[in-house]
C-alpha atoms as a PDB file:
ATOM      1  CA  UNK A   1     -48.502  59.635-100.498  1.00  0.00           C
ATOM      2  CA  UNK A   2     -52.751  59.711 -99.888  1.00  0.00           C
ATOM      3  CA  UNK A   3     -54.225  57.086-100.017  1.00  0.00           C
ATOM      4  CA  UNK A   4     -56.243  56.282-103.679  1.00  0.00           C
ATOM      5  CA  UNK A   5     -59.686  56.698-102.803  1.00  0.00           C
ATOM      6  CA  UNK A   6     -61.912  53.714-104.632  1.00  0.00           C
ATOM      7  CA  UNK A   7     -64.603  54.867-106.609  1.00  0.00           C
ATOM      8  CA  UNK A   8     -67.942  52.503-107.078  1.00  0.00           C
ATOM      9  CA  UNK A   9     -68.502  50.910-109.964  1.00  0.00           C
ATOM     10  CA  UNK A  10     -70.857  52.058-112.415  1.00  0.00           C
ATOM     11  CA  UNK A  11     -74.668  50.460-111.811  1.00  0.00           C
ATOM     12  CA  UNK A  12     -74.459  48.699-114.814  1.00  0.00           C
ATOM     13  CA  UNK A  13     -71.928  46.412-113.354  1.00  0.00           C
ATOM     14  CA  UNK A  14     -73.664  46.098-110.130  1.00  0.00           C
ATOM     15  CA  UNK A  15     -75.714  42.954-109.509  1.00  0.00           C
ATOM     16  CA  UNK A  16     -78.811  43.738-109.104  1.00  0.00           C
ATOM     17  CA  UNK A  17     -78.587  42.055-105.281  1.00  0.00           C
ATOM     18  CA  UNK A  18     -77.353  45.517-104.360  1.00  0.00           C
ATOM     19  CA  UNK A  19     -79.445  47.720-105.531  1.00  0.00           C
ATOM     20  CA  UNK A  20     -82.068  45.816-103.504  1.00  0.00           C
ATOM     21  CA  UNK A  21     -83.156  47.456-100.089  1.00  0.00           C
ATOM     22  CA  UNK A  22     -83.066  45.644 -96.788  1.00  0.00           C
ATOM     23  CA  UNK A  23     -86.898  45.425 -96.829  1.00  0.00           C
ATOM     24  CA  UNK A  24     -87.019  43.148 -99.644  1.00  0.00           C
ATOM     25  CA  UNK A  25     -85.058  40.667 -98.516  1.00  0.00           C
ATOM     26  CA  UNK A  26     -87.029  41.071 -94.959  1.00  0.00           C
ATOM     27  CA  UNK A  27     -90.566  40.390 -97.167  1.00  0.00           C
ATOM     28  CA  UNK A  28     -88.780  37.497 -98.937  1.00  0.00           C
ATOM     29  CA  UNK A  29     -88.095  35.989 -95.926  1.00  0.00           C
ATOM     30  CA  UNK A  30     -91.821  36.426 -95.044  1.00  0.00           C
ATOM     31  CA  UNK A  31     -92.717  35.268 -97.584  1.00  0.00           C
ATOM     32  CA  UNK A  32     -90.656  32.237 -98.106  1.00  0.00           C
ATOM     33  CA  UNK A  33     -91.627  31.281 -94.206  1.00  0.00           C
ATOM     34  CA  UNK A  34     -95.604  31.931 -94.734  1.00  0.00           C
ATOM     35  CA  UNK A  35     -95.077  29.342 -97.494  1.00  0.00           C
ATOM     36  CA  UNK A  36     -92.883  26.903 -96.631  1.00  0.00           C
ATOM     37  CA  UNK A  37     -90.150  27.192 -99.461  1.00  0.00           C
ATOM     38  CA  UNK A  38     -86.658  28.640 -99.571  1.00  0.00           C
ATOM     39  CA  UNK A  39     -86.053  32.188-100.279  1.00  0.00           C
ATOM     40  CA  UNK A  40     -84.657  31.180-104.066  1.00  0.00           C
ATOM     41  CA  UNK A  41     -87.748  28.872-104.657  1.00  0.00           C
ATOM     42  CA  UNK A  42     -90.095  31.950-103.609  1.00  0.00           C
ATOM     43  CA  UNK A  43     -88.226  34.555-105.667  1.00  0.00           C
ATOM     44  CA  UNK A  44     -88.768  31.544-108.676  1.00  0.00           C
ATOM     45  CA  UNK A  45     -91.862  31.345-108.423  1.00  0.00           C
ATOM     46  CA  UNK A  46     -92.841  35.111-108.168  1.00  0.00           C
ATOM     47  CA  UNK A  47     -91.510  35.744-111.068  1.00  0.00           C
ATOM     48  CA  UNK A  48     -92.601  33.034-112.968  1.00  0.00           C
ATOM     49  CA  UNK A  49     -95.980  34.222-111.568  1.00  0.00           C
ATOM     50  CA  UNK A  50     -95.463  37.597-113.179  1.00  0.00           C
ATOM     51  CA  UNK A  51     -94.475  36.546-115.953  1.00  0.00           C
ATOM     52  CA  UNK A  52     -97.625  34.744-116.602  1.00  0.00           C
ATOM     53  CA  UNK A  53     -99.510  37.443-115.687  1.00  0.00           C
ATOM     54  CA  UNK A  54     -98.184  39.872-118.423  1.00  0.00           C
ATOM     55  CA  UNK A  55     -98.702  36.795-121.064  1.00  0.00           C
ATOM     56  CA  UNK A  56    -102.296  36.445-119.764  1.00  0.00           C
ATOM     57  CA  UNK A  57    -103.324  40.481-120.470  1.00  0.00           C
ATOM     58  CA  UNK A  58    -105.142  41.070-123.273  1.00  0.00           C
ATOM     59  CA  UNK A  59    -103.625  43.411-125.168  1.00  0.00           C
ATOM     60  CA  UNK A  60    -105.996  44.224-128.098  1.00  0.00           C
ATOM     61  CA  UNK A  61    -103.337  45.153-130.426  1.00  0.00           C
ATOM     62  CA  UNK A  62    -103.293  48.473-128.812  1.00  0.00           C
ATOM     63  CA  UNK A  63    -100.410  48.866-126.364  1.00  0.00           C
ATOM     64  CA  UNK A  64     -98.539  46.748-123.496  1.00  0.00           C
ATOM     65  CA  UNK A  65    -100.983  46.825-121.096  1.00  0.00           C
ATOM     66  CA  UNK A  66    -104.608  46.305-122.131  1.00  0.00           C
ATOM     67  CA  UNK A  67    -105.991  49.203-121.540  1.00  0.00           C
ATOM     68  CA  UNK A  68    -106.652  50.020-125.339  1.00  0.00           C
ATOM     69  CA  UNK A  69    -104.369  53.723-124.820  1.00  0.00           C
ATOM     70  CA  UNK A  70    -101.078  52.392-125.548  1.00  0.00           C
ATOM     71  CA  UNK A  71    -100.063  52.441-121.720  1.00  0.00           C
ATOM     72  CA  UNK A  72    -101.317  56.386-120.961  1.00  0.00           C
ATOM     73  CA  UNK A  73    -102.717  56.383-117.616  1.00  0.00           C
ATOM     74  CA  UNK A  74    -106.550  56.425-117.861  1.00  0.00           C
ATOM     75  CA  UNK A  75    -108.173  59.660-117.539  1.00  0.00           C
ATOM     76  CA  UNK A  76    -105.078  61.446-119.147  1.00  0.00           C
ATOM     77  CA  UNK A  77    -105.570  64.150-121.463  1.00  0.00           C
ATOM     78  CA  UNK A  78    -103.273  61.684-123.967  1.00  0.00           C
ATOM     79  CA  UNK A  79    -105.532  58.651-123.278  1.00  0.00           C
ATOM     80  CA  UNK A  80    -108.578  60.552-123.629  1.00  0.00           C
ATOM     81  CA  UNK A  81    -108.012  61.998-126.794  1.00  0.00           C
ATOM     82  CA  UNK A  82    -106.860  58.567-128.355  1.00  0.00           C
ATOM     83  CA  UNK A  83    -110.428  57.279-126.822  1.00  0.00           C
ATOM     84  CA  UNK A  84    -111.652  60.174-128.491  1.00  0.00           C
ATOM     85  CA  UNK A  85    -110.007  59.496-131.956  1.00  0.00           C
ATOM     86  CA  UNK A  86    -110.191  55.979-131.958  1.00  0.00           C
ATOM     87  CA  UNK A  87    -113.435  55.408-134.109  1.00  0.00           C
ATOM     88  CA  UNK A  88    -112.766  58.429-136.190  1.00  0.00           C
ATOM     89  CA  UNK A  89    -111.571  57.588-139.853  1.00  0.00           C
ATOM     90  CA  UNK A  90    -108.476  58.484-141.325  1.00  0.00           C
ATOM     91  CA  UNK A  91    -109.695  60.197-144.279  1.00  0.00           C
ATOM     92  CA  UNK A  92    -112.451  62.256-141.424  1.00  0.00           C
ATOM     93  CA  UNK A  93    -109.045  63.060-139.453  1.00  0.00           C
ATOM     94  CA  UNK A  94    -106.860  64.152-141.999  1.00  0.00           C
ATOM     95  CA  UNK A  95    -109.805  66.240-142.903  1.00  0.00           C
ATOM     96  CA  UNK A  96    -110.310  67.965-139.480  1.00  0.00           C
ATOM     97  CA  UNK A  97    -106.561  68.067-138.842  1.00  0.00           C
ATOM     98  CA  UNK A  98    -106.216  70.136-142.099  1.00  0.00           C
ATOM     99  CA  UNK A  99    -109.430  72.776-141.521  1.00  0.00           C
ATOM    100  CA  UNK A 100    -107.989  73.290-137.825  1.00  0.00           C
ATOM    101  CA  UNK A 101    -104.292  74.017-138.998  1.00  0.00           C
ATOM    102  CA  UNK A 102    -106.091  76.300-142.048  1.00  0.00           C
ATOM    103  CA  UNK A 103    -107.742  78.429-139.159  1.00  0.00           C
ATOM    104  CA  UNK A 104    -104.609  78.294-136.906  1.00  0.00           C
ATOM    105  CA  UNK A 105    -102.638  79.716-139.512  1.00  0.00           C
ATOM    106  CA  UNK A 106    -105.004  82.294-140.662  1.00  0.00           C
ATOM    107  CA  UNK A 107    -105.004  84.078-137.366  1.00  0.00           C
ATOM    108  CA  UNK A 108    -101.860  84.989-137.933  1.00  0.00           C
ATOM    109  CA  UNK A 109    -101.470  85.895-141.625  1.00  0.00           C
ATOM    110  CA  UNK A 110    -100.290  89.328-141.926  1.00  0.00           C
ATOM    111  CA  UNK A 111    -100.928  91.288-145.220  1.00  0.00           C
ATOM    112  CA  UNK A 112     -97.508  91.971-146.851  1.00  0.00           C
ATOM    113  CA  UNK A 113     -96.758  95.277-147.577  1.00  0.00           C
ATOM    114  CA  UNK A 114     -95.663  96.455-151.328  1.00  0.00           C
END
């Protein structure tokens, strides 16, 4: 009789420990020397750190992460045109939205026959 053959378990039952490459336990360790704390204490503080650092963005009521274009990267045709529309009224939208639709649709009106 073979042998059963052990399949892994799915990732969401993996600790996240092994997920981790090699190289970030080697830069924890670097770390952790270069400052004179254990590698726990270092991984502690780091993310307390971060975690600071996303409380301390301003966020402007506009997306996660300050930027004003709920998180598009800048220069994107997506953030651009929200930078475009930002300071455009609803009621001046709507309006603009409606006559470009009007001549989308119009293009391509064909005359019934009778």
């Amino acid at each position: 009789m073979p042998a059963k053959k052990h399949s892994p378990p799915p990732d969401e039952f993996l600790p996240i420990w092994f997920k981790l490459k090699p190289s970030f336990y080697t830069r924890l360790k670097s770390v952790a020397t270069n400052t004179g704390v254990t590698m726990p204490e270092a991984l502690v503080a780091a993310l307390r750190q971060y975690e600071q650092s996303l409380k301390a963005q301003p966020t402007n009521g506009t997306g996660t992460n300050g930027s004003g274009t709920n998180g598009h990267e800048a220069g994107s045709p997506a953030a651009l045109s929200e930078l475009r529309w930002r300071n455009v009224p609803a009621e001046e939208r709507q309006k603009i939205a409606r006559d470009l639709a009007e001549k989308r649709w119009a293009k391509k009106r064909i005359p019934k026959a009778k």
